[in-house]
Protein backbone atom coordinates (compact mmCIF):
# COMPACT_ATOMS: atom_id res chain seq x y z
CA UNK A 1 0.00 0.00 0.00
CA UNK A 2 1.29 3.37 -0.90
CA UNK A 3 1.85 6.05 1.27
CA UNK A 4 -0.20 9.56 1.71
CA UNK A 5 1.50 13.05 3.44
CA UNK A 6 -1.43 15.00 5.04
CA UNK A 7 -0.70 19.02 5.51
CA UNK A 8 -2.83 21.01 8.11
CA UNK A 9 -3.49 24.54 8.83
CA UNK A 10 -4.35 26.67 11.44
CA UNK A 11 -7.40 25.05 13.15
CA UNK A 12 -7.00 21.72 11.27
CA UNK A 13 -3.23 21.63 12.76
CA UNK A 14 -4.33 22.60 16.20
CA UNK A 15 -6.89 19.68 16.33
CA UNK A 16 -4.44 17.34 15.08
CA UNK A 17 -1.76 18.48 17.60
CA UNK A 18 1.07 18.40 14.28
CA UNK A 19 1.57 20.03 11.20
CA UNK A 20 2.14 16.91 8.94
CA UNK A 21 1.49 13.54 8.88
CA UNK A 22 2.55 10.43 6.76
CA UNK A 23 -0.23 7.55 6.96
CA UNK A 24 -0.95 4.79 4.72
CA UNK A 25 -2.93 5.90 1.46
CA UNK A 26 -6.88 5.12 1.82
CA UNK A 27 -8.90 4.48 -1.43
CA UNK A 28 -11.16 7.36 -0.88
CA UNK A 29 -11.62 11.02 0.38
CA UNK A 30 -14.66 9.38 2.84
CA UNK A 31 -12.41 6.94 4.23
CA UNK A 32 -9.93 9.62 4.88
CA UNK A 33 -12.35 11.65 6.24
CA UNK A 34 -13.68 9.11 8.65
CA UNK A 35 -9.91 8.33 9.43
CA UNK A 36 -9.15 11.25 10.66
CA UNK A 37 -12.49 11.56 12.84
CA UNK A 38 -11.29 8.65 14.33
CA UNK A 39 -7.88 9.55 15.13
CA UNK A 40 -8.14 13.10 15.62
CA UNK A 41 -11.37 13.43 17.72
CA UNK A 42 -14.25 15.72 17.54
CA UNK A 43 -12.28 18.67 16.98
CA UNK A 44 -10.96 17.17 14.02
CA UNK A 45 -14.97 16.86 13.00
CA UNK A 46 -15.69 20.56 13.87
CA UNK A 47 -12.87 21.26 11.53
CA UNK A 48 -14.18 19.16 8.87
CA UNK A 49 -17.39 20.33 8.32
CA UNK A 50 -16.62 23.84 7.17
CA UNK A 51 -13.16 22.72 5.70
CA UNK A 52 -12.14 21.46 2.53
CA UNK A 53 -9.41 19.82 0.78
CA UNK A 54 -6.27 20.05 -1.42
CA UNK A 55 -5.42 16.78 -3.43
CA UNK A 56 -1.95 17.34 -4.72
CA UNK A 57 -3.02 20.79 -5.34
CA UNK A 58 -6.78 20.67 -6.66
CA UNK A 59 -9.61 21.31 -4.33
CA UNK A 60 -12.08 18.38 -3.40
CA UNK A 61 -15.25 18.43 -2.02
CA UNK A 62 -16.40 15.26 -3.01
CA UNK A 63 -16.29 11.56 -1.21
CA UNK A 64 -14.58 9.84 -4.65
CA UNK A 65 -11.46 8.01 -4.94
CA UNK A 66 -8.41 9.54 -4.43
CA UNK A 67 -7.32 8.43 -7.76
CA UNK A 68 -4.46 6.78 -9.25
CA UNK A 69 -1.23 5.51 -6.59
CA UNK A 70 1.66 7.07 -6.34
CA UNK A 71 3.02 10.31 -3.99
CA UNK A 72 -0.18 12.01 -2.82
CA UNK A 73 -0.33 15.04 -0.88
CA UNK A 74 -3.66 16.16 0.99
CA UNK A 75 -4.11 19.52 2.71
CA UNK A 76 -6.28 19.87 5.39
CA UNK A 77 -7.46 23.64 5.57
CA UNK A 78 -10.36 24.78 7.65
CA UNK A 79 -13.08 27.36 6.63
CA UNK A 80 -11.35 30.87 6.25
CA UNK A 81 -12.84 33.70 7.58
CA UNK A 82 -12.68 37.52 6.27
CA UNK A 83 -12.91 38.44 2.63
């Protein structure tokens, strides 16, 4: 199984207690999501529900496969405020 880096920022980073991670590469963005629920608590959750993100650079919103393996990055960013 290949190997995924997840990134957070600012309120994703404080509930995760790091700025970067290396876990092992899920099939999909749900099972990422659910992953990180699980590991990171209901802060993580808050975090998630208003955040989004970056799949080697490319914004996702859906649940969908991550696509094809190889070096995959994932950001975790929570909703911005301001505008």
């Amino acid at each position: 199984m290949s190997k995924i880096t997840i990134r957070y920022f600012a309120a994703a980073a404080a509930a995760a207690g790091t700025e970067q991670e290396t876990w092992e590469r899920p099939e999909t963005l749900a099972q990422l999501r659910t992953q990180l629920i699980d590991t990171h608590g209901n802060e993580m959750a808050q975090v998630l529900r208003a955040g989004s993100f970056l799949v080697n650079g490319v914004v996702r919103r859906d649940a969908g496969e991550l696509g094809p393996t190889g070096e995959l990055t994932v950001d975790v960013l929570p909703p911005f405020a301001g505008g």
